[in-house]
PDB file of N, CA and C in Angstrom:
ATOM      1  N   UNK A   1      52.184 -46.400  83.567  1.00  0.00           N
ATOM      2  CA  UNK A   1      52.470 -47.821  83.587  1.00  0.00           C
ATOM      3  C   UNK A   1      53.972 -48.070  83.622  1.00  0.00           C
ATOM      4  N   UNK A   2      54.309 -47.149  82.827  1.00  0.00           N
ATOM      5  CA  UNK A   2      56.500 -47.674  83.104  1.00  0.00           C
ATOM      6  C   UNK A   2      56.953 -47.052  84.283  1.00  0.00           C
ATOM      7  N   UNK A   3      55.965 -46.571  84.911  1.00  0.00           N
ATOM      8  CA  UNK A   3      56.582 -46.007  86.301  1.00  0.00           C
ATOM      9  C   UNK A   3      56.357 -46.761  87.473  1.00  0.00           C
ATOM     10  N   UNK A   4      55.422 -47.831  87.197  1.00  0.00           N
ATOM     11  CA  UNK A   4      55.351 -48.678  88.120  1.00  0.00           C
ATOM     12  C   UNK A   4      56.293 -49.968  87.722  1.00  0.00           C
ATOM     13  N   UNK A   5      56.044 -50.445  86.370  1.00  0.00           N
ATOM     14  CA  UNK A   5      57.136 -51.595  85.921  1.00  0.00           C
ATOM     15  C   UNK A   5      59.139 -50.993  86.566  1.00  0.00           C
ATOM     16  N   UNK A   6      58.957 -49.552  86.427  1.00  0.00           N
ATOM     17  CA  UNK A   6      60.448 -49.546  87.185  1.00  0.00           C
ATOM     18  C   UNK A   6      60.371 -49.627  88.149  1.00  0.00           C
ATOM     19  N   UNK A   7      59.032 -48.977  88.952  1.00  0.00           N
ATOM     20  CA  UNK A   7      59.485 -49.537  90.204  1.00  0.00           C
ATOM     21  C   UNK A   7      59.521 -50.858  90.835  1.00  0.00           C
ATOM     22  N   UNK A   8      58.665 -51.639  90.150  1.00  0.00           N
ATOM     23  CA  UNK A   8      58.754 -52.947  90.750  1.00  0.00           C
ATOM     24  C   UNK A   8      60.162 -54.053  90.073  1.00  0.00           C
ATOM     25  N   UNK A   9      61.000 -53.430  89.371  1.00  0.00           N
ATOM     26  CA  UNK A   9      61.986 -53.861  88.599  1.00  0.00           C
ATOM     27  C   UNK A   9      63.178 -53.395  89.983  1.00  0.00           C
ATOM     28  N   UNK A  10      63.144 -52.280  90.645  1.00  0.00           N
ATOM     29  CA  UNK A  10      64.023 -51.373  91.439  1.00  0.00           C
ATOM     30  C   UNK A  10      64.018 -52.361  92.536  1.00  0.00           C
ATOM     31  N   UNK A  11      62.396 -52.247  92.929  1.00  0.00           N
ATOM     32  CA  UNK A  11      62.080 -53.359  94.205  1.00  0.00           C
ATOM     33  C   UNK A  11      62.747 -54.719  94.359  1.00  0.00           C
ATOM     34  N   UNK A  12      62.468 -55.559  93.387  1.00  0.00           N
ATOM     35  CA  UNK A  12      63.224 -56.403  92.731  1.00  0.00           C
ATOM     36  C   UNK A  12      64.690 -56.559  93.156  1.00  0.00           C
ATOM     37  N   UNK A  13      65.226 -55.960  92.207  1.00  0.00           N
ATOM     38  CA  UNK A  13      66.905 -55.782  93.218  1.00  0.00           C
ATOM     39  C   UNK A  13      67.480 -55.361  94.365  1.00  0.00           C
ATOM     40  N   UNK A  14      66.652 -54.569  94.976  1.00  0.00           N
ATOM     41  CA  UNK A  14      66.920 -54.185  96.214  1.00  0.00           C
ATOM     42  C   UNK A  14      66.854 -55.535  97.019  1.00  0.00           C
ATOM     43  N   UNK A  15      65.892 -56.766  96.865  1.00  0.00           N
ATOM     44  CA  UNK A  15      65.636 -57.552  97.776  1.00  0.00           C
ATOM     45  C   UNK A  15      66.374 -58.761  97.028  1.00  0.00           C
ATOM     46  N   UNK A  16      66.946 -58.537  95.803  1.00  0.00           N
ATOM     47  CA  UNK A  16      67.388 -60.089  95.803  1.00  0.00           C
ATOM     48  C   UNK A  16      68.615 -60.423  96.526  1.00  0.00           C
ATOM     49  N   UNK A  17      69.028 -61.515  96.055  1.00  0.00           N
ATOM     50  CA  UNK A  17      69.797 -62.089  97.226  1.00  0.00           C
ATOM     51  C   UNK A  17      71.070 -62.565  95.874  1.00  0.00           C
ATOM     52  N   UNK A  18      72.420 -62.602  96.534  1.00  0.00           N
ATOM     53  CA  UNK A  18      73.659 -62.651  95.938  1.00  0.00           C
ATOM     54  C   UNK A  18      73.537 -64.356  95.927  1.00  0.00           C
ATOM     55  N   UNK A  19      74.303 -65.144  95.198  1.00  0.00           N
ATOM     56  CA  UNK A  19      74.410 -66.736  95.335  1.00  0.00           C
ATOM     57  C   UNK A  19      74.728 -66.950  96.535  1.00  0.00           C
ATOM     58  N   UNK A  20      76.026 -66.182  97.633  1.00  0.00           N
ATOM     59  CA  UNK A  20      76.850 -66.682  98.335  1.00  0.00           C
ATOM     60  C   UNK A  20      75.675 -66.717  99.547  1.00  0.00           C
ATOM     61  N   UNK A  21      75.060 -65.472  99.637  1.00  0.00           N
ATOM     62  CA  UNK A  21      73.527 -65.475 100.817  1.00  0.00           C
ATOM     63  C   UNK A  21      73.158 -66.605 100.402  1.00  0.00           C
ATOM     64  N   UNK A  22      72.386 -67.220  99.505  1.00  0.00           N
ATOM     65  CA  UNK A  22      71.613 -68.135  99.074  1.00  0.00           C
ATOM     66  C   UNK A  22      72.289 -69.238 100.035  1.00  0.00           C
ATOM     67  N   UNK A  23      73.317 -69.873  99.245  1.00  0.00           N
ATOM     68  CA  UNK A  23      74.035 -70.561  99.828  1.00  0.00           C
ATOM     69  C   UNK A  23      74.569 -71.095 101.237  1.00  0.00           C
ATOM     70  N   UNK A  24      74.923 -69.723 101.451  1.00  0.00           N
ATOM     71  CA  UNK A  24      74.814 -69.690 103.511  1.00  0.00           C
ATOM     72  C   UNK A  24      73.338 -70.090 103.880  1.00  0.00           C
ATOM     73  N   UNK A  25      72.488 -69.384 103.053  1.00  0.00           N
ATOM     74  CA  UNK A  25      71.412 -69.774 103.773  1.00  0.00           C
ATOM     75  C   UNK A  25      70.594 -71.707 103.570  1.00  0.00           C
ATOM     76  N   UNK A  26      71.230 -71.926 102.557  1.00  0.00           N
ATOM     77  CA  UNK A  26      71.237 -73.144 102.858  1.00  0.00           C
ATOM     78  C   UNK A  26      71.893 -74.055 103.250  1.00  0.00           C
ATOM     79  N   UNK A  27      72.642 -73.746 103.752  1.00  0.00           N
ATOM     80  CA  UNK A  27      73.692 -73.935 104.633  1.00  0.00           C
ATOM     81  C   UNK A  27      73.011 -74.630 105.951  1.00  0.00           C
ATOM     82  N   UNK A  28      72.591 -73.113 106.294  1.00  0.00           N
ATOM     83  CA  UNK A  28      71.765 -73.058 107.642  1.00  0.00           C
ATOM     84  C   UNK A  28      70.954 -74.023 107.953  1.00  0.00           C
ATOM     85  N   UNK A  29      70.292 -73.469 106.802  1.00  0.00           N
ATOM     86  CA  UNK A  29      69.276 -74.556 106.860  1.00  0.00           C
ATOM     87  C   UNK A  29      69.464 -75.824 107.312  1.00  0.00           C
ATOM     88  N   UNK A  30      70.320 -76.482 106.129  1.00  0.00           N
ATOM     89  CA  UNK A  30      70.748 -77.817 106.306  1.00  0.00           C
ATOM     90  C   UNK A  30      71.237 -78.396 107.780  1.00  0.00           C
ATOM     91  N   UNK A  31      71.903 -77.455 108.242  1.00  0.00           N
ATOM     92  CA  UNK A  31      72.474 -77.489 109.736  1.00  0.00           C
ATOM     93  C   UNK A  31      71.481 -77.727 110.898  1.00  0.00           C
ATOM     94  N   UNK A  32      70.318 -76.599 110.960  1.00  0.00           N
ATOM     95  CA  UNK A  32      69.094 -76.616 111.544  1.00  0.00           C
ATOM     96  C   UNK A  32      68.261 -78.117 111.338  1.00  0.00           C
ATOM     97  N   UNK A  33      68.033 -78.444 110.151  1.00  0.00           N
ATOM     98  CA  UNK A  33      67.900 -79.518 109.807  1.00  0.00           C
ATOM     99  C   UNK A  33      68.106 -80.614 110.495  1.00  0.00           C
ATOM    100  N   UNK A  34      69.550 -81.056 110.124  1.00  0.00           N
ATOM    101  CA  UNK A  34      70.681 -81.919 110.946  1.00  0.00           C
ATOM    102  C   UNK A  34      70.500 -82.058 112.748  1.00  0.00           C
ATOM    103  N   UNK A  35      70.000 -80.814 112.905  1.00  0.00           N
ATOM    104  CA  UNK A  35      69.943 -80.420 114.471  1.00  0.00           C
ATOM    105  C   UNK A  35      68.998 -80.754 115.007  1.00  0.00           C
ATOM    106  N   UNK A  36      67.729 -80.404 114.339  1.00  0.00           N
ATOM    107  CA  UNK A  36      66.108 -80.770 114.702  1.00  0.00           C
ATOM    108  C   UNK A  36      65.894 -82.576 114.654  1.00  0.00           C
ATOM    109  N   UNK A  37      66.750 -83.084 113.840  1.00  0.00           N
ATOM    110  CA  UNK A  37      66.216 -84.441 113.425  1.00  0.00           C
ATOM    111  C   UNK A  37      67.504 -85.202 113.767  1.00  0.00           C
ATOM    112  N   UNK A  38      68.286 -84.712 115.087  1.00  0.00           N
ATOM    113  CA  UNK A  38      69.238 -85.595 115.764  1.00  0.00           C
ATOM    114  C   UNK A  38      68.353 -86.426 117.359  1.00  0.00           C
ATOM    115  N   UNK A  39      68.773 -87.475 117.492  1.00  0.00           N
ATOM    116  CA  UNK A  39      68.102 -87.593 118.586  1.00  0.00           C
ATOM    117  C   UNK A  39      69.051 -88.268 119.352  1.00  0.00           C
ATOM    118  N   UNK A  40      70.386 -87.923 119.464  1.00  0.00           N
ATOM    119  CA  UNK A  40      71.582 -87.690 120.906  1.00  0.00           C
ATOM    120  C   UNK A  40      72.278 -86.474 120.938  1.00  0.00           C
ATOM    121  N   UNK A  41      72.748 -86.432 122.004  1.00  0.00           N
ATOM    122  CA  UNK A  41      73.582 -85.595 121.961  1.00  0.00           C
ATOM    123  C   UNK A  41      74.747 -85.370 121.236  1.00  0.00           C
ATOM    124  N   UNK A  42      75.205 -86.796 121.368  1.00  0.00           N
ATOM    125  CA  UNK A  42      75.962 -86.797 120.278  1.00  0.00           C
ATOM    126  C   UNK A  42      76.049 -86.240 118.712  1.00  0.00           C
ATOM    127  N   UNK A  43      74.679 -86.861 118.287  1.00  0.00           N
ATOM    128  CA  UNK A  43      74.727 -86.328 116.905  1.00  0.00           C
ATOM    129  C   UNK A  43      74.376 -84.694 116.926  1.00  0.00           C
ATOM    130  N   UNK A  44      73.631 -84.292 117.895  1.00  0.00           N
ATOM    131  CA  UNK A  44      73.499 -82.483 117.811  1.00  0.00           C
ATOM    132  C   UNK A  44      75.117 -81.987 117.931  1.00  0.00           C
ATOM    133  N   UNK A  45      76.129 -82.435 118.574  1.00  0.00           N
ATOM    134  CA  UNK A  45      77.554 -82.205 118.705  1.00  0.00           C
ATOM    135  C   UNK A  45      78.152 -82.191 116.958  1.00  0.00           C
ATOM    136  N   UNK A  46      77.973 -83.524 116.811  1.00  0.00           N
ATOM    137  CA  UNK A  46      78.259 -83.773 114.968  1.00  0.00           C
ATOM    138  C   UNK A  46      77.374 -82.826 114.096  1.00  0.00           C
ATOM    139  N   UNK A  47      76.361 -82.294 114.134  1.00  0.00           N
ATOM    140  CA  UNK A  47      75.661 -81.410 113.087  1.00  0.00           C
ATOM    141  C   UNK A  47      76.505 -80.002 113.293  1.00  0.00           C
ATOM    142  N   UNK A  48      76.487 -79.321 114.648  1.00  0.00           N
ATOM    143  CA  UNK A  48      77.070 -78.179 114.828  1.00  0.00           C
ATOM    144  C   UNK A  48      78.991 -78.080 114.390  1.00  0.00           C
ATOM    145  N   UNK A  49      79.094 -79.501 114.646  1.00  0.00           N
ATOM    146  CA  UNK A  49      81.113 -79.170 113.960  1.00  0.00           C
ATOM    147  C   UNK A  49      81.012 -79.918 112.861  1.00  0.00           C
ATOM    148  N   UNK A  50      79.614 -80.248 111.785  1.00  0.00           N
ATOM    149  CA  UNK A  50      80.265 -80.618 110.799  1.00  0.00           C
ATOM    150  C   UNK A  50      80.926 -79.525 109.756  1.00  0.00           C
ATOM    151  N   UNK A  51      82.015 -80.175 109.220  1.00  0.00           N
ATOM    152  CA  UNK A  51      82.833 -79.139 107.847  1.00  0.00           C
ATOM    153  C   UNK A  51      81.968 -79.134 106.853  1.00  0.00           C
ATOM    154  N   UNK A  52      81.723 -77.700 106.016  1.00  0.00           N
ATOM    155  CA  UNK A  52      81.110 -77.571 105.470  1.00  0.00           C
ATOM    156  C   UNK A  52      81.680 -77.184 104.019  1.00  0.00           C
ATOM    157  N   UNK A  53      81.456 -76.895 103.044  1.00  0.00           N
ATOM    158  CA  UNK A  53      82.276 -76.263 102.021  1.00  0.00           C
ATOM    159  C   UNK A  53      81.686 -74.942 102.445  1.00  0.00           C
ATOM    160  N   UNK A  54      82.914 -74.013 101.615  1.00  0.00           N
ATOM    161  CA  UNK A  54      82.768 -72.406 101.630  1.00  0.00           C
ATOM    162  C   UNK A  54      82.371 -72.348 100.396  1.00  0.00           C
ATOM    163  N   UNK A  55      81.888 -70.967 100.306  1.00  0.00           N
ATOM    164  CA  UNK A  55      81.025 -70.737  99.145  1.00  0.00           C
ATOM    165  C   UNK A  55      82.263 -70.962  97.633  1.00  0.00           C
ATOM    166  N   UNK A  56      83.320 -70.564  98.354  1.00  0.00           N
ATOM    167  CA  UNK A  56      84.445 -70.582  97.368  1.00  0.00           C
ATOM    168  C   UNK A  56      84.420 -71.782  96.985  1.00  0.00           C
ATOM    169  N   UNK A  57      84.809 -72.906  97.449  1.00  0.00           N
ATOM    170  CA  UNK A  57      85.268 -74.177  97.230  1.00  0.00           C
ATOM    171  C   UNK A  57      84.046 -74.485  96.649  1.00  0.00           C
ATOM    172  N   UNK A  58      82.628 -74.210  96.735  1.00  0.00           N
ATOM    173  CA  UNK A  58      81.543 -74.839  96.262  1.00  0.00           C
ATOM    174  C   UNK A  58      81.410 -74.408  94.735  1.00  0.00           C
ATOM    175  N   UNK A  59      81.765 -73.127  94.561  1.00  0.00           N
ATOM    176  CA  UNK A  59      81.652 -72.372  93.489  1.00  0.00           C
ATOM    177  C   UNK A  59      82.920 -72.986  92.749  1.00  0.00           C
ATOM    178  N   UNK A  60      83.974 -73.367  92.707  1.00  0.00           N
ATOM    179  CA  UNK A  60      85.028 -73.973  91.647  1.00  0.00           C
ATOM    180  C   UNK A  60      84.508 -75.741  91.689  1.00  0.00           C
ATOM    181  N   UNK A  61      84.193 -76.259  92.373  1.00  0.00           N
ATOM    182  CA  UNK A  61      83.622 -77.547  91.839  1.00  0.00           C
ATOM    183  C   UNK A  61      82.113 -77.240  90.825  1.00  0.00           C
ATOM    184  N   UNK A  62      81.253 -75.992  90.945  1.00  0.00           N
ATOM    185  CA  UNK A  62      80.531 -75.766  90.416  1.00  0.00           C
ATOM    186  C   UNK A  62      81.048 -75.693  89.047  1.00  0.00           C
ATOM    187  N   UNK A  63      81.775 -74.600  88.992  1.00  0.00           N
ATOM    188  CA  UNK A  63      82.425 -74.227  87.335  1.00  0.00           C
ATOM    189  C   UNK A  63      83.318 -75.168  86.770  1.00  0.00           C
ATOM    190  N   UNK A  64      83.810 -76.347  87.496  1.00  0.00           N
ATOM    191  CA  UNK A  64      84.393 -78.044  87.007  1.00  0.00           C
ATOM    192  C   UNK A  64      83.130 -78.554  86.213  1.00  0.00           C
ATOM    193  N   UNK A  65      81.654 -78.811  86.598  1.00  0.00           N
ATOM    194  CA  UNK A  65      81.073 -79.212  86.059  1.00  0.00           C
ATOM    195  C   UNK A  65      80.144 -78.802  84.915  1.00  0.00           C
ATOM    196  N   UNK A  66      80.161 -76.869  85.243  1.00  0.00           N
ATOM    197  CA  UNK A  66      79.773 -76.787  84.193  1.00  0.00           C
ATOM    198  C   UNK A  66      80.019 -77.091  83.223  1.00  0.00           C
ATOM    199  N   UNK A  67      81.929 -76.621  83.046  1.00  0.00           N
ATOM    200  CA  UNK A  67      82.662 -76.713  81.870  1.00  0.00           C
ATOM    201  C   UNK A  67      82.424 -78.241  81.145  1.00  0.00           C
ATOM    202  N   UNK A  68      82.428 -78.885  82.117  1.00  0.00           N
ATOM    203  CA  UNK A  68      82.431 -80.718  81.759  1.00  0.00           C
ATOM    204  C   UNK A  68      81.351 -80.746  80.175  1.00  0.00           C
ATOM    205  N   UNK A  69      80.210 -80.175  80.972  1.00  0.00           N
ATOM    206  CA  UNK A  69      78.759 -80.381  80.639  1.00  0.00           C
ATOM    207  C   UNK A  69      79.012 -79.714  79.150  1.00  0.00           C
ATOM    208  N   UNK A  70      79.515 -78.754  79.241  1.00  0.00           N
ATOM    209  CA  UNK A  70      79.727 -77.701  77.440  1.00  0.00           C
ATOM    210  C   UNK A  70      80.592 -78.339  76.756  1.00  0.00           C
TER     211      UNK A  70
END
């Protein structure tokens, strides 16, 4: 039995995902999003060059609010 709980503990980390993946990937998402549910050209132009935050910049407004919150 602890030879399967490690392995599925091993499995586990092998597949998780870092915040900054997460993040990109909702990113994407959001973008895809933006893209699917434009209906000019125009706005498919505006979804693909909108500015986005980097994971950096997202992550120090993150730790602004934690601190707020404590």
């Amino acid at each position: 039995m602890k030879k399967y709980l490690m392995l599925a503990i091993f499995s586990l980390t092998l597949t998780a995902c870092t915040s900054k993946q997460l993040y990109q990937a909702g990113q994407g998402h959001e973008r895809g999003e933006c893209i699917n549910n434009a209906t000019s050209g125009a706005e498919i132009e505006r979804c693909q060059n909108a500015e986005k935050k980097s994971f950096e910049e997202y992550e120090k407004e993150r730790e602004k609010i934690i601190n707020k919150c404590q």
